[in-house]
Each structure stands twice: as structure tokens, then as C-alpha cells.
Protein backbone atom coordinates (compact mmCIF):
# COMPACT_ATOMS: atom_id res chain seq x y z
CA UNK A 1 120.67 35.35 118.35
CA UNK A 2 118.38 35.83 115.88
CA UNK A 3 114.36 35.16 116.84
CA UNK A 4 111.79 35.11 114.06
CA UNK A 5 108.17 35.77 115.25
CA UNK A 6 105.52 33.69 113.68
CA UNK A 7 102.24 35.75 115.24
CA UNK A 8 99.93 37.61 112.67
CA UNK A 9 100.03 41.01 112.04
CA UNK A 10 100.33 43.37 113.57
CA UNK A 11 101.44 41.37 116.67
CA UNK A 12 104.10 40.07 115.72
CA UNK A 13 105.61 44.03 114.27
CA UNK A 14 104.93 44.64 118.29
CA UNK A 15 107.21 41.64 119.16
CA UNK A 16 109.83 42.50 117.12
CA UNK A 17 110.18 45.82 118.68
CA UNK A 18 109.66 44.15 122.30
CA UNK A 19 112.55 41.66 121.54
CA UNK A 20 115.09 43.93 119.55
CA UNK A 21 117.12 45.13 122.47
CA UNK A 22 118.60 41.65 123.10
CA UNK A 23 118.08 39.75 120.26
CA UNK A 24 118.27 40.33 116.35
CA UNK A 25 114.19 39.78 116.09
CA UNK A 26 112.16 39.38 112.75
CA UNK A 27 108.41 38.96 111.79
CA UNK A 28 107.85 36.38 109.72
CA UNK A 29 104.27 35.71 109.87
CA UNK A 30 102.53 32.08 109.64
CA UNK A 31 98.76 33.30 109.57
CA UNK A 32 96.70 35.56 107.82
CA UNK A 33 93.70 37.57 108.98
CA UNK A 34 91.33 38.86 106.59
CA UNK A 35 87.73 40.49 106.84
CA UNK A 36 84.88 38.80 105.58
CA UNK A 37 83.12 39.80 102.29
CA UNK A 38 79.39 39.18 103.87
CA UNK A 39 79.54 40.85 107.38
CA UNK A 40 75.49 40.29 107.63
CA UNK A 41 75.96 37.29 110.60
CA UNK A 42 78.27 39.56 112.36
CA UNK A 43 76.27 42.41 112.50
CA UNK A 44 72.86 40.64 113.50
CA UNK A 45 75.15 39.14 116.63
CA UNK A 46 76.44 42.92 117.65
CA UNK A 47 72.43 43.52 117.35
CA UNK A 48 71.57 41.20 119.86
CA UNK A 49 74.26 41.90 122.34
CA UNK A 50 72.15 42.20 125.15
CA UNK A 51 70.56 38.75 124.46
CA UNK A 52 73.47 37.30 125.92
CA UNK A 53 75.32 36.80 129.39
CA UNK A 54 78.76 36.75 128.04
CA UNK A 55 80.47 37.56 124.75
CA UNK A 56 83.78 35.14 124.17
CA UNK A 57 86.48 36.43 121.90
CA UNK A 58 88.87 34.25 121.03
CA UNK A 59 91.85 36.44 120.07
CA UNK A 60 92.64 40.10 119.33
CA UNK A 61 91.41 39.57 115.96
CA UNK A 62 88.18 38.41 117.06
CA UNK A 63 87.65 42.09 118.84
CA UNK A 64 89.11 44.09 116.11
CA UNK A 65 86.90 42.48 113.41
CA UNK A 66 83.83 42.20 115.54
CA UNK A 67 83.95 45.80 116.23
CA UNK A 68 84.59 46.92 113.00
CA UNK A 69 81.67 45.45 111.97
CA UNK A 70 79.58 46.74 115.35
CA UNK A 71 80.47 50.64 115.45
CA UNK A 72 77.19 51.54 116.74
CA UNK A 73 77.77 48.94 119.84
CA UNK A 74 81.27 50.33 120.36
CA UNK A 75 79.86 53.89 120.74
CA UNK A 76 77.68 52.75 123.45
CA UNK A 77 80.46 51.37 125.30
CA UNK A 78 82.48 54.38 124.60
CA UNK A 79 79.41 56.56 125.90
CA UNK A 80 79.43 54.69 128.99
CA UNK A 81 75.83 53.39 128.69
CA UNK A 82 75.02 50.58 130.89
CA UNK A 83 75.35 46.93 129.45
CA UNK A 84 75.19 43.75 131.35
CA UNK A 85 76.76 41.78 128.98
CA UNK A 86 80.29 39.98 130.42
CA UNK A 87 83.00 40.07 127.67
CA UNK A 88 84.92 37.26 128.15
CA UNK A 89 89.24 36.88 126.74
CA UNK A 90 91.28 33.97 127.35
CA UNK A 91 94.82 36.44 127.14
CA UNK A 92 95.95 39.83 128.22
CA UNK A 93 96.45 40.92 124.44
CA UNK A 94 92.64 39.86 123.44
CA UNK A 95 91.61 41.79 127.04
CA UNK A 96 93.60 44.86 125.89
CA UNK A 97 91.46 44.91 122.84
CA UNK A 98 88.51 45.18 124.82
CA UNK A 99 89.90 47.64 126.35
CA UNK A 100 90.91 49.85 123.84
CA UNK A 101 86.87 49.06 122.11
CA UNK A 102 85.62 50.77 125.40
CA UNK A 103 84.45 47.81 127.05
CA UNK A 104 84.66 48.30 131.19
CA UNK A 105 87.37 46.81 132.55
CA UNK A 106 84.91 45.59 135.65
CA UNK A 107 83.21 43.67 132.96
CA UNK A 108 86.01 42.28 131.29
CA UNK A 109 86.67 38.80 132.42
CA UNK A 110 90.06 36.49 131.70
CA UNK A 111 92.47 35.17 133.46
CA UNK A 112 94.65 36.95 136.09
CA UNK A 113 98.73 38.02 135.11
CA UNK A 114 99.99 35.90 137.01
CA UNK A 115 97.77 32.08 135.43
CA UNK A 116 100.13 29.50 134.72
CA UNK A 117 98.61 29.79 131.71
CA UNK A 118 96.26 32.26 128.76
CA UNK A 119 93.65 29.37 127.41
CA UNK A 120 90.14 28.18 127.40
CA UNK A 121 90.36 26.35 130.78
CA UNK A 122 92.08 29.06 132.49
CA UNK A 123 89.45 30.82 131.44
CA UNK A 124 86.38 28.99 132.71
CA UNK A 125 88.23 29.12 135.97
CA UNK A 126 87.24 32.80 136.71
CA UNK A 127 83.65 32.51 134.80
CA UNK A 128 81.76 29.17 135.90
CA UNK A 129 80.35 31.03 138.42
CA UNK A 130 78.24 32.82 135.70
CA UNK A 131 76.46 30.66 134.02
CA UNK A 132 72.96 29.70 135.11
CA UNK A 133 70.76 27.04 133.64
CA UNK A 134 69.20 28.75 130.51
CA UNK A 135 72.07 31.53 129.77
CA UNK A 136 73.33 32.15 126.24
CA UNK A 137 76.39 32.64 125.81
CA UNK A 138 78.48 33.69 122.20
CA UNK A 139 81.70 32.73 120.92
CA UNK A 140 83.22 35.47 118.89
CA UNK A 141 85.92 33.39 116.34
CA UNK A 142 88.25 33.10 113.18
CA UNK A 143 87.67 30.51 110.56
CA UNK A 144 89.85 28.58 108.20
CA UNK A 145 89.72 30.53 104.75
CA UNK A 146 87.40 28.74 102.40
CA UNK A 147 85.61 26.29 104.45
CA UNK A 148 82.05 28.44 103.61
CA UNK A 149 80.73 28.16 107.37
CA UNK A 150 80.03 32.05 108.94
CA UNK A 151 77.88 31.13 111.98
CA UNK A 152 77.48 28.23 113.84
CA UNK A 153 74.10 27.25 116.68
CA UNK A 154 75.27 24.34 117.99
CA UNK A 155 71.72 21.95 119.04
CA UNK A 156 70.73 22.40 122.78
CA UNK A 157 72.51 19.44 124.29
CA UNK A 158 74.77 19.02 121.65
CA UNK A 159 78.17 17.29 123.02
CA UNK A 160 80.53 18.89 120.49
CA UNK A 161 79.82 22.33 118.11
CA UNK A 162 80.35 22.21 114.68
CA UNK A 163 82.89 23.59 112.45
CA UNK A 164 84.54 24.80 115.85
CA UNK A 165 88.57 24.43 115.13
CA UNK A 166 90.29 24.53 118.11
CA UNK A 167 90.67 22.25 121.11
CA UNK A 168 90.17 25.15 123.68
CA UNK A 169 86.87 26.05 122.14
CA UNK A 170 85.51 22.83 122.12
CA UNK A 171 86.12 21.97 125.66
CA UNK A 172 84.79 25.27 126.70
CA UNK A 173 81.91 25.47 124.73
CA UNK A 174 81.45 21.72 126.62
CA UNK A 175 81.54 22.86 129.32
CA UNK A 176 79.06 25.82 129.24
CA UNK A 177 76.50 22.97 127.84
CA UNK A 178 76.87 20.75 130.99
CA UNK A 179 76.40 24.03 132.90
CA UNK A 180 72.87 24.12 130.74
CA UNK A 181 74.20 27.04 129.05
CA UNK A 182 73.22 27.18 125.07
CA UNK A 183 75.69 28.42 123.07
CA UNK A 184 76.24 30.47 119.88
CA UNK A 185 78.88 31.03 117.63
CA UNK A 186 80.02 33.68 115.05
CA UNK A 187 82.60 34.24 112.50
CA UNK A 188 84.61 37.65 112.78
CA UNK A 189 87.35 36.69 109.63
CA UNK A 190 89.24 34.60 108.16
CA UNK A 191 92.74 32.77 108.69
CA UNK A 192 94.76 31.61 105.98
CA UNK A 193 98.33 30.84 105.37
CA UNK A 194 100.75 33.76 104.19
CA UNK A 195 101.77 34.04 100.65
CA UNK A 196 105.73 33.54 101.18
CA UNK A 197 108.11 34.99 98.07
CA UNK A 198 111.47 34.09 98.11
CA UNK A 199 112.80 36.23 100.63
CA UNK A 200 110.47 34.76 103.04
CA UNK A 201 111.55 31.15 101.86
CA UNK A 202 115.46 31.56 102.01
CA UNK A 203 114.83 33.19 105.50
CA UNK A 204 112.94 30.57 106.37
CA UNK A 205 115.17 27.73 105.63
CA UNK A 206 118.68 29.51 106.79
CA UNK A 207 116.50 29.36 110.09
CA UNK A 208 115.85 25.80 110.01
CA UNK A 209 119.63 25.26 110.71
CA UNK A 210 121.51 28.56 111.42
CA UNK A 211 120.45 28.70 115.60
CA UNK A 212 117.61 30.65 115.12
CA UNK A 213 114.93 30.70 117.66
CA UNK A 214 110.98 29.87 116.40
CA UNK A 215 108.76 31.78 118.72
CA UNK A 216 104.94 29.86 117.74
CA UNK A 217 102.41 31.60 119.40
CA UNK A 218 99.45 29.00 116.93
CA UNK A 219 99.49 25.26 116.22
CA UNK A 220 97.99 26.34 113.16
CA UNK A 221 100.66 28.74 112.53
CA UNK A 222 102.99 25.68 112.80
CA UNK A 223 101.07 23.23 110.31
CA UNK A 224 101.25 26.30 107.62
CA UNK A 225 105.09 26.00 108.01
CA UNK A 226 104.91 22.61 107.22
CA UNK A 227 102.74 22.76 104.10
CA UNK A 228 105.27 26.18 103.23
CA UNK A 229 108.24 24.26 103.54
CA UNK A 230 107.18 20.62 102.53
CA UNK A 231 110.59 18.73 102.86
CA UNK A 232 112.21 20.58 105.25
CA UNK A 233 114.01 18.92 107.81
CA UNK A 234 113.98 20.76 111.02
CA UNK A 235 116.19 18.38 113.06
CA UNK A 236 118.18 20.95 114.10
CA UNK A 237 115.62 23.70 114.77
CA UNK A 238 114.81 25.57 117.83
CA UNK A 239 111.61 26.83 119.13
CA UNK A 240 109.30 28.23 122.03
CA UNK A 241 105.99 27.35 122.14
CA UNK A 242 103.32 29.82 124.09
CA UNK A 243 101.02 26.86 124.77
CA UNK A 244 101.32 22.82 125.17
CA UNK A 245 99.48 22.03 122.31
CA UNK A 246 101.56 24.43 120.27
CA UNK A 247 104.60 22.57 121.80
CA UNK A 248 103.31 19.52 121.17
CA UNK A 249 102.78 20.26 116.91
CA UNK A 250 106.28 21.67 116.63
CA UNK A 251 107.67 18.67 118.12
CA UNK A 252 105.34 16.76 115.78
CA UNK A 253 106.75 18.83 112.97
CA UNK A 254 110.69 17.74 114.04
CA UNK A 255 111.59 20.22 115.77
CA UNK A 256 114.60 19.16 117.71
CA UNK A 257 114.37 21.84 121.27
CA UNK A 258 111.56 23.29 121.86
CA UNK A 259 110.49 24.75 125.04
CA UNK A 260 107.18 25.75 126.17
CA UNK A 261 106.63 29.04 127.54
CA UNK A 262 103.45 31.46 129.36
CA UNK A 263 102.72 34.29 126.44
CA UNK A 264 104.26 36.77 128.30
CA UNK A 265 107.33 38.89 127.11
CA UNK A 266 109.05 37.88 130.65
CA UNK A 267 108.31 34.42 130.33
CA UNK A 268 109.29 34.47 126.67
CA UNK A 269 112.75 36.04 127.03
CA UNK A 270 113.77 33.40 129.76
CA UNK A 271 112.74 30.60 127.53
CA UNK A 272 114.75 32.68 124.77
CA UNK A 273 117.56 33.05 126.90
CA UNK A 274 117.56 28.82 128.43
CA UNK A 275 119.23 27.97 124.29
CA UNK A 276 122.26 30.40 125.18
């Protein structure tokens, strides 16, 4: 069976090789990450690090870029010194970033193996105990190529942040606003839609009929397949979907099965394994 992985590079190379024992597994990407050409916001947020009582990244991405663009704060970690700072990750992959950046793993916060699911709400699960009237607290994110918006300061009291994409985020941030939290956000790169050749487009559409199994990891991910493909019918397409919302687009899109799955390569294999 052959299983084409939509997740950005390089995630979705590391799929491919977790997959390839059982099934015939290729990356075919549906987002883009790309670095910023003014870093300046970035940098003044890794400057006031301290300022705040957590840091939330909202993907892998998020940590790579921030760091890149914060050397001097991942020496510190990597020295040991002593920062209070929480560093909060809604998945295993974004806390493995951390990780690997030198952040503690005692101050690492997301939630457990075993969470029915990797999200925003899982995530305020383990940290509402945290926040205390007054707390600041930063959102480390992506943003849509071309939309011109690099940091975001919401208004104390505001009900919903602006230029946020992202359902997760919103209700988080929410939440951390009733909890009289204020809360900042930043820009670590872009997303964008690939830039498919014809190899990428024949592949594509073969898969759209041929048995093939989807495996959508972004909702975005999924709306850049439709603009990609405009015309497409996917009535007889297959998928797994890492999240409900991501379920819930594909579906939108036409796919005919799709089956929701937790992001984990256990998980994903049995939901693989349930079209044989």
C-alpha cells in the first residue's frame, strides 16, 4: 500500500523512513516553511525571555526558527544557567525540539504519551495551574506567507487575538485571558504552499484513485491540496487525519474514508492498517 506523507520538511523525510518497512511510503509535502527576511521582532522576544512565565511553541518549526534567531539564549540553556521561564509544546515532536535546543526537560511542559490527544486543550490541561493574575505569557508561531503581520499584542481583555490562524491558538490564548493572563505573540516563519512540478501533480492525482493512503498531519496542508489540484475529485480517496479538525477539512474536501488518528507512529500504523 502505498502512503504519501503530507507533513513539511523535514518531518515528513522522517515518516517515510518510519513507515517504509510495511508500506511503500512517499513525502509529498503540502506546506512550506521559510525564515523570515526581518528577524528584528524575533530577536527582541528571545531578549526578553525572562519577562515571561511561559514560552508557547506551536510546532517544531516554531523552535527551530526561534532558536535560530536566539543563539545567545540557546547557549544559556545549553550552559545550564538557571531560567524560570516554562516552555510550553502541545506534541512530543515540538517537545523533542526543545529538547534538542537545551531546554530542561523539568521545564518542558506538554501533554503526557499517553493524551488522547497532541493540541491546544490538551495542553492547558497540564499548565492552568500556572498562570496567575498578571502573568505574560508568549506564543511562539508560523504565519501565512504574505499576509505582512510579524508580531501580534493582543489588548488586555481582548476576547480573540489578531491575525492568530488556528483554532487551537485562539481558544488557548482565551483561555489564558480569562485566567488574567496577558498575552503576546511572535512570528518565527512563514508557511506557504509547495511549488508542485509535474511529477508532484501526476503523483498526486494517481493517488486520488489508485488506494493510496493520505496521511494529513495540517488542515492547512489539506486546503493547499485543494487550491493544487482545483477539480479533483477525491471520491474515492483515502486518508488519516492526526487531529478532528484535520478530519473534519478532508472530509470537507471529498474525501471518501478518512479516519482520524493520535500523531503517534503506533496510532498511525493501526489507522493505516483498518483500509486493508
Amino acid at each position: 500500500m502505498r502512503v504519501l506523507v503530507t507533513r513539511v520538511q523535514p518531518q515528513a523525510a522522517r515518516w517515510v523512513q518510519l513507515l517504509s518497512d510495511q508500506y511503500e511510503a512517499v513525502a509529498l509535502p503540502l506546506l512550506e516553511t521559510r525564515a523570515l527576511a526581518d528577524t528584528a521582532a524575533l530577536q527582541a522576544a528571545g531578549q526578553r525571555w525572562s519577562d515571561y512565565a511561559a514560552v508557547m511553541f506551536v510546532s517544531s518549526q516554531a523552535v527551530s526558527f526561534f532558536f535560530a534567531s536566539n543563539q545567545a539564549l540557546a547557549q544559556v540553556y545549553q550552559e545550564q544557567t538557571a531560567l524560570d521561564t516554562r516552555a510550553w509544546a502541545t506534541g512530543p515532536g515540538t517537545r523533542t525540539a526543545l529538547l534538542a535546543q537545551g531546554v530542561p526537560a523539568h521545564q518542558v511542559d506538554a501533554p503526557p504519551m499517553d493524551s488522547g490527544q497532541f493540541d491546544s486543550e490538551a495542553l492547558w490541561q497540564q499548565v492552568c495551574g500556572q498562570i496567575a493574575p498578571g502573568a505574560r505569557v508568549l506564543v511562539v508561531r508560523g504565519d501565512v506567507q504574505g499576509d505582512g503581520s510579524e508580531v501580534d499584542k493582543p489588548d488586555e481583555g481582548a476576547t480573540k487575538p489578531q491575525n492568530t490562524p488556528g483554532v487551537g491558538r485562539d481558544w488557548l490564548a482565551q483561555r489564558l485571558q480569562q485566567a488574567g493572563a496577558r498575552v503576546d505573540f511572535v512570528v518565527a516563519y512563514q508557511r506557504c504552499a509547495p511549488v508542485w512540478g509535474d511529477a508532484e501533480r501526476v503523483l498526486a492525482t494517481q493517488a486520488a484513485t489508485d488506494g493510496s493512503v493520505w496521511l494529513f498531519s495540517s488542515a492547512e496542508a489539506v486546503g493547499h491540496l485543494r487550491n493544487l489540484l482545483p477539480g479533483q475529485s477525491w471520491a474515492q480517496a483515502r486518508a488519516v487525519a492526526t487531529h478532528p479538525r484535520i478530519e473534519q477539512a478532508a472530509l470537507g474536501l471529498g474525501f471518501a474514508q478518512v479516519r482520524e488518528s493520535r500523531p503517534t507512529l503506533d496510532a498511525v500504523r493501526s489507522s493505516i492498517e483498518s483500509f486493508l
